[in-house]
C-alpha atoms as a PDB file:
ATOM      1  CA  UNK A   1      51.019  58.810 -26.179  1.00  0.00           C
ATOM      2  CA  UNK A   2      47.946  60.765 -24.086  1.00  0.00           C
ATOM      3  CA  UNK A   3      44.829  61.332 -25.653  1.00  0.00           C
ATOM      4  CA  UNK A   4      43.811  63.886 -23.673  1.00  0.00           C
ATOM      5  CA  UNK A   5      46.639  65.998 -24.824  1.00  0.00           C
ATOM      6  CA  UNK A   6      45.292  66.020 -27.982  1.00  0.00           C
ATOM      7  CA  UNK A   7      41.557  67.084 -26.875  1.00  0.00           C
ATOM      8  CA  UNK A   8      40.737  70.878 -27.811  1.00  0.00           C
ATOM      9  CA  UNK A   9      38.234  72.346 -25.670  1.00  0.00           C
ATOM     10  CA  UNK A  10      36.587  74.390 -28.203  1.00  0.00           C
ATOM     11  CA  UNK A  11      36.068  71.047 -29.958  1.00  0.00           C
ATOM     12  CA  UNK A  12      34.959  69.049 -27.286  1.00  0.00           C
ATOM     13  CA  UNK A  13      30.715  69.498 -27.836  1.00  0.00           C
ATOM     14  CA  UNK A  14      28.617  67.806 -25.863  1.00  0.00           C
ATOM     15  CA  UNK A  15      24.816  67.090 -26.780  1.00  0.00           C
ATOM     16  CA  UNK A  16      25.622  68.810 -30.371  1.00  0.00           C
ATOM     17  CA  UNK A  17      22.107  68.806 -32.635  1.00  0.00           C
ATOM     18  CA  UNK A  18      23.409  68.289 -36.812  1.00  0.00           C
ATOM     19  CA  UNK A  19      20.766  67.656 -39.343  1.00  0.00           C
ATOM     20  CA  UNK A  20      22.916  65.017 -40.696  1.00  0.00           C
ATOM     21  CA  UNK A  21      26.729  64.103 -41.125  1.00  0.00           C
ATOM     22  CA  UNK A  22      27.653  66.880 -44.046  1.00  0.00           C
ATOM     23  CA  UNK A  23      26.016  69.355 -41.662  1.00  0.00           C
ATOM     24  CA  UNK A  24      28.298  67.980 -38.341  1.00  0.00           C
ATOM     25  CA  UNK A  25      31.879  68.358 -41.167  1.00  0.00           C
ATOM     26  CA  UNK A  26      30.735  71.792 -41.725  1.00  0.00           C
ATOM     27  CA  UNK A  27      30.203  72.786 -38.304  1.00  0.00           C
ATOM     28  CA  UNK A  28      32.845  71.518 -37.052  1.00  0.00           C
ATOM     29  CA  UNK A  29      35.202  72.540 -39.685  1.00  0.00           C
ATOM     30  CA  UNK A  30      33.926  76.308 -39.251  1.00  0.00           C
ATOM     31  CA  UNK A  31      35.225  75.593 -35.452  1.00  0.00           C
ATOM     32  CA  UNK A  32      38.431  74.236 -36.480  1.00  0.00           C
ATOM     33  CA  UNK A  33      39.518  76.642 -39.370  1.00  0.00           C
ATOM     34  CA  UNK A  34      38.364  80.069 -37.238  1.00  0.00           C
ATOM     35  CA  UNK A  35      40.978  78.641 -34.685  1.00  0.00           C
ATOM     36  CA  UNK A  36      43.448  78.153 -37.283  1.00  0.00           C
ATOM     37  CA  UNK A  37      43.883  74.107 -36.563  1.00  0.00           C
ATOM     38  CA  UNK A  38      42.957  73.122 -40.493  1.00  0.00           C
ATOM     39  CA  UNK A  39      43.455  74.196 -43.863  1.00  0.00           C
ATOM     40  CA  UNK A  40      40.452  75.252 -46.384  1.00  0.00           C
ATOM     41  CA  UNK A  41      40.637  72.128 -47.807  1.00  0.00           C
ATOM     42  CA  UNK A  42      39.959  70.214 -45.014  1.00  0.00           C
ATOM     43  CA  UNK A  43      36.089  70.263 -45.354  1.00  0.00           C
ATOM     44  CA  UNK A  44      36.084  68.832 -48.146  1.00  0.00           C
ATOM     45  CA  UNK A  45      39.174  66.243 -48.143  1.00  0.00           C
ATOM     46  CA  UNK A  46      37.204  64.905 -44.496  1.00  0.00           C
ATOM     47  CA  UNK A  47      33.854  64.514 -46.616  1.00  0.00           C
ATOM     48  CA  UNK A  48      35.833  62.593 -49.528  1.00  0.00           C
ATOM     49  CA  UNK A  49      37.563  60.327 -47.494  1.00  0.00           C
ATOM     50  CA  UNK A  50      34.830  59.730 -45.346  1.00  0.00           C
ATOM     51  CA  UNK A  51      32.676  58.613 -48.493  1.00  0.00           C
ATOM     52  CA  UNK A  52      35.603  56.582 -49.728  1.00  0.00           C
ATOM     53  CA  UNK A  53      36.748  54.939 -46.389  1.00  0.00           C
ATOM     54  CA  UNK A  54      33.712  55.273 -43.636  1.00  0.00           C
ATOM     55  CA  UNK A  55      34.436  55.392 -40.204  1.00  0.00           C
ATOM     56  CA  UNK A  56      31.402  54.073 -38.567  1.00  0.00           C
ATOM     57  CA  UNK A  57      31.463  51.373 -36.211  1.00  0.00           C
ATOM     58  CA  UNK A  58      28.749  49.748 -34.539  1.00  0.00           C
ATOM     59  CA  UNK A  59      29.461  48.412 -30.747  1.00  0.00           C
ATOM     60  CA  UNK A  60      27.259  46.084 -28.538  1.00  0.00           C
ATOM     61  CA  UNK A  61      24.312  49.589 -27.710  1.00  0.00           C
ATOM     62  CA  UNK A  62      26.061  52.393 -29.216  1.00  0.00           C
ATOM     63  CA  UNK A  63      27.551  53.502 -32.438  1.00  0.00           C
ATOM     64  CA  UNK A  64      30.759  55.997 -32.982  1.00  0.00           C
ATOM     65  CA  UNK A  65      32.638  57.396 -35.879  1.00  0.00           C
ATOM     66  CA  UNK A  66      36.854  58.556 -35.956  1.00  0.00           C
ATOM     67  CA  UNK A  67      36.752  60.708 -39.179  1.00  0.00           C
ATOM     68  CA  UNK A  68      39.928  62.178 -39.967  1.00  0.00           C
ATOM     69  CA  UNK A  69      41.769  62.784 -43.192  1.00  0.00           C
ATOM     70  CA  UNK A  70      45.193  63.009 -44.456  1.00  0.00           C
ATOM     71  CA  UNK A  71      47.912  64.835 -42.696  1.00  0.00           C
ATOM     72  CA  UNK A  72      48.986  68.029 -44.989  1.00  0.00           C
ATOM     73  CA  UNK A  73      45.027  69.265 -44.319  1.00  0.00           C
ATOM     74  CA  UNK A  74      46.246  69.525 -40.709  1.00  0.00           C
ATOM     75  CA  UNK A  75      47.674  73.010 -38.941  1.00  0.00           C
ATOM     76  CA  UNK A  76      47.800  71.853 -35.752  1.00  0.00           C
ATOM     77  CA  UNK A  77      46.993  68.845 -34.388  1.00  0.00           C
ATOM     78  CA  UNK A  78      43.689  68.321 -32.137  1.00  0.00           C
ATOM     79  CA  UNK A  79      41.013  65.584 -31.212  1.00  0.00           C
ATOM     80  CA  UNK A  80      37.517  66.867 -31.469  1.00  0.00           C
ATOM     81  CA  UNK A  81      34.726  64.637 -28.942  1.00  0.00           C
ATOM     82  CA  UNK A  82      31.707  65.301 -29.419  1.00  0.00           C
ATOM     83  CA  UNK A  83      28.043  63.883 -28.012  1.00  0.00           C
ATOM     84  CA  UNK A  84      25.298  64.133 -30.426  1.00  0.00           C
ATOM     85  CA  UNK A  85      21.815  65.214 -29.109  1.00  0.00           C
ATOM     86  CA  UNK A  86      20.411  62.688 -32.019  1.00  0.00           C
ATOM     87  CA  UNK A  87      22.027  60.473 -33.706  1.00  0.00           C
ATOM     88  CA  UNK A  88      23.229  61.066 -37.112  1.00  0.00           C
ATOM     89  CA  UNK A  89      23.867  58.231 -39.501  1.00  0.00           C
ATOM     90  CA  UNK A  90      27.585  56.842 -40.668  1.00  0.00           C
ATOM     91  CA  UNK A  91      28.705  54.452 -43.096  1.00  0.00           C
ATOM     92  CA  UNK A  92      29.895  51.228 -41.215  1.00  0.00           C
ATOM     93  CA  UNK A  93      33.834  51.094 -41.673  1.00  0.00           C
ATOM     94  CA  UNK A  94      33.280  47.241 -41.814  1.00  0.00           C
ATOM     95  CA  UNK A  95      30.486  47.221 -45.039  1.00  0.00           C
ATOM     96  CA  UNK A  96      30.279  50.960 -46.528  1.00  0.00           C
ATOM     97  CA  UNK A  97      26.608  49.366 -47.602  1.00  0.00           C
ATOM     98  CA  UNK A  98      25.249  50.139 -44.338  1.00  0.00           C
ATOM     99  CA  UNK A  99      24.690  52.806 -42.077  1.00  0.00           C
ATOM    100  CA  UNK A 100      24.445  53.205 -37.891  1.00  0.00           C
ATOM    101  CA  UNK A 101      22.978  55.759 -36.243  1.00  0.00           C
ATOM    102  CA  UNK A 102      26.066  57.430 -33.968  1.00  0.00           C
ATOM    103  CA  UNK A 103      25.777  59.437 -30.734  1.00  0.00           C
ATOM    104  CA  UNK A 104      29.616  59.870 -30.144  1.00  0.00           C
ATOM    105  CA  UNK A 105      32.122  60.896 -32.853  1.00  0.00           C
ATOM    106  CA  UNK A 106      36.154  61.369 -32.489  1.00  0.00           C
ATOM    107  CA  UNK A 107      36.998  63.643 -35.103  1.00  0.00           C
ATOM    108  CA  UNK A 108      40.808  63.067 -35.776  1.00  0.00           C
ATOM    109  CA  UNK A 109      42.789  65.960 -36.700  1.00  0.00           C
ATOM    110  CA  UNK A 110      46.417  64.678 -36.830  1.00  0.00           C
ATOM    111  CA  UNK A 111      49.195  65.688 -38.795  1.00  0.00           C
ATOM    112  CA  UNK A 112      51.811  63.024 -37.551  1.00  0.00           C
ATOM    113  CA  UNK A 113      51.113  59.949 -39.914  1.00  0.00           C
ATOM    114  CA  UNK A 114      52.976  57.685 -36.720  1.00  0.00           C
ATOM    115  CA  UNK A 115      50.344  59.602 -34.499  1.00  0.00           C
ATOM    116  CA  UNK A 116      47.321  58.825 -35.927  1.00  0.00           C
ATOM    117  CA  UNK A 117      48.261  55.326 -36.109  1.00  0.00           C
ATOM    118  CA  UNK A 118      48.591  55.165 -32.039  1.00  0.00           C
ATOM    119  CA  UNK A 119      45.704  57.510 -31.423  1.00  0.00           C
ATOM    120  CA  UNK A 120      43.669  54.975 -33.765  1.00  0.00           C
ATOM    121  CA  UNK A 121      44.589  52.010 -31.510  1.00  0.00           C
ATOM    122  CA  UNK A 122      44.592  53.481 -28.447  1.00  0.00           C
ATOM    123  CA  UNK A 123      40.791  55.009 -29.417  1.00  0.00           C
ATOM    124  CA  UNK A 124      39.601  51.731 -30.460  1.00  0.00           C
ATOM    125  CA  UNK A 125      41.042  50.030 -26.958  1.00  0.00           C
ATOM    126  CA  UNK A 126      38.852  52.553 -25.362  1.00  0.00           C
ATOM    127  CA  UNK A 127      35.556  52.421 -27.184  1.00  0.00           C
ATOM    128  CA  UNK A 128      35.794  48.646 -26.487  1.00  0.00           C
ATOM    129  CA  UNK A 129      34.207  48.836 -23.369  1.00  0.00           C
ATOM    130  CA  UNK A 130      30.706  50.257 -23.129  1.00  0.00           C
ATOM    131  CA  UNK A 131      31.400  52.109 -19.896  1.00  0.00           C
ATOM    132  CA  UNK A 132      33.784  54.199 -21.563  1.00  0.00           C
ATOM    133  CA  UNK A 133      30.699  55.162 -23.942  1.00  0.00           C
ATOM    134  CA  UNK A 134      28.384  55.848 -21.547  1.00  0.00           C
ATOM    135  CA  UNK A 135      30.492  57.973 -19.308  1.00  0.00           C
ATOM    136  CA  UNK A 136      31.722  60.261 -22.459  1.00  0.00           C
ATOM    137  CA  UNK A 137      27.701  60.392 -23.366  1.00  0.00           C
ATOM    138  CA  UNK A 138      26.749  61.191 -20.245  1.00  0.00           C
ATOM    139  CA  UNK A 139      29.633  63.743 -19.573  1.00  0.00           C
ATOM    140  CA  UNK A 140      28.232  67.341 -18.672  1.00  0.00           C
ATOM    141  CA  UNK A 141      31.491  69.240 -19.309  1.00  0.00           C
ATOM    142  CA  UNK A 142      34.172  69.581 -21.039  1.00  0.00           C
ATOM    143  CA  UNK A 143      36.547  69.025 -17.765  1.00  0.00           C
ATOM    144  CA  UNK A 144      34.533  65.993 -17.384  1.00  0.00           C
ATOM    145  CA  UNK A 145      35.253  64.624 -20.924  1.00  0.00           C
ATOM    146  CA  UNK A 146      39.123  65.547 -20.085  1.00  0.00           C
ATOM    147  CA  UNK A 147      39.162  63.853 -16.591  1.00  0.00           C
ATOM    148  CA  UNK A 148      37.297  60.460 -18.098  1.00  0.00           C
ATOM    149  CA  UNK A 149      39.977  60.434 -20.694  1.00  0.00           C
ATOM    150  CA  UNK A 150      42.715  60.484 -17.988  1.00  0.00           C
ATOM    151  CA  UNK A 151      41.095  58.000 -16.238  1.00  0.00           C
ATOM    152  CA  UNK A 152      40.752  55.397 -19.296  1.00  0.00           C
ATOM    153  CA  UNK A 153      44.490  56.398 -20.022  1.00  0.00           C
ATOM    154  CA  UNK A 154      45.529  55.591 -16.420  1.00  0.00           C
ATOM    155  CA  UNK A 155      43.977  52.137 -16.765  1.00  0.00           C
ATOM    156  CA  UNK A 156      45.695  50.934 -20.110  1.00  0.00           C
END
């Protein structure tokens, strides 16, 4: 199963400024529900189960998050990647007692339960290796953030 043929342009954002992580749901939410990918509750379901089960996770130099929520909030499916200009902090999925400042987040938007399952793997296969960070960081396109995808997909 390709990742990159779940990437959305008009959710890929690169170097994306958010005051904090309720401000990132919200914008990115707006995005996804003008383009008819989510349902209203969405916003809120992502901010619930975020607080319940966080999605942070600290690597070696750099932090990401995968929020996502449950399936029936999902029109159609997408994967959202965006860059952060500053950090913003997460939860750590490991110990919800801590935070991490994140520059990259995958925002999950699945509606497959067997999907997001694969896509979960397969994302945390790639964020393994630090190069794989640090190319999506230092991406300056959307194409660019497609092709690097392809490329860590043609490797695994």
């Amino acid at each position: 199963m390709s990742i990159e043929r779940f990437l959305n342009n008009d959710l890929i954002k690169l170097n994306l400024l958010c005051k904090d992580r309720d401000h990132f749901f919200e914008l990115m939410f707006n995005e996804a529900f003008d383009k008819g990918l989510v349902d209203k509750q969405f916003l809120s379901k992502i901010k619930e189960r975020e607080s319940i089960f966080p999605t942070g996770l600290k690597l070696n130099e750099f932090s990401v998050a995968i929020p996502h929520t449950d399936p029936q909030y999902v029109k159609e499916q997408f994967i959202a990647v965006v860059t952060l200009e500053k950090p913003i902090k997460f939860s750590l999925m490991d110990d919800a007692s801590q935070e991490t400042d994140v520059c990259l987040v995958f925002m999950l938007g699945l509606n497959q339960p067997h999907q997001q399952i694969e896509i979960l793997k397969q994302l945390m296969a790639i964020i393994q290796n630090p190069s794989n960070i640090e190319n999506l960081l230092s991406a300056e396109s959307r194409e660019e953030v497609r092709y690097i995808f392809k490329q860590m997909e043609a490797r695994t």
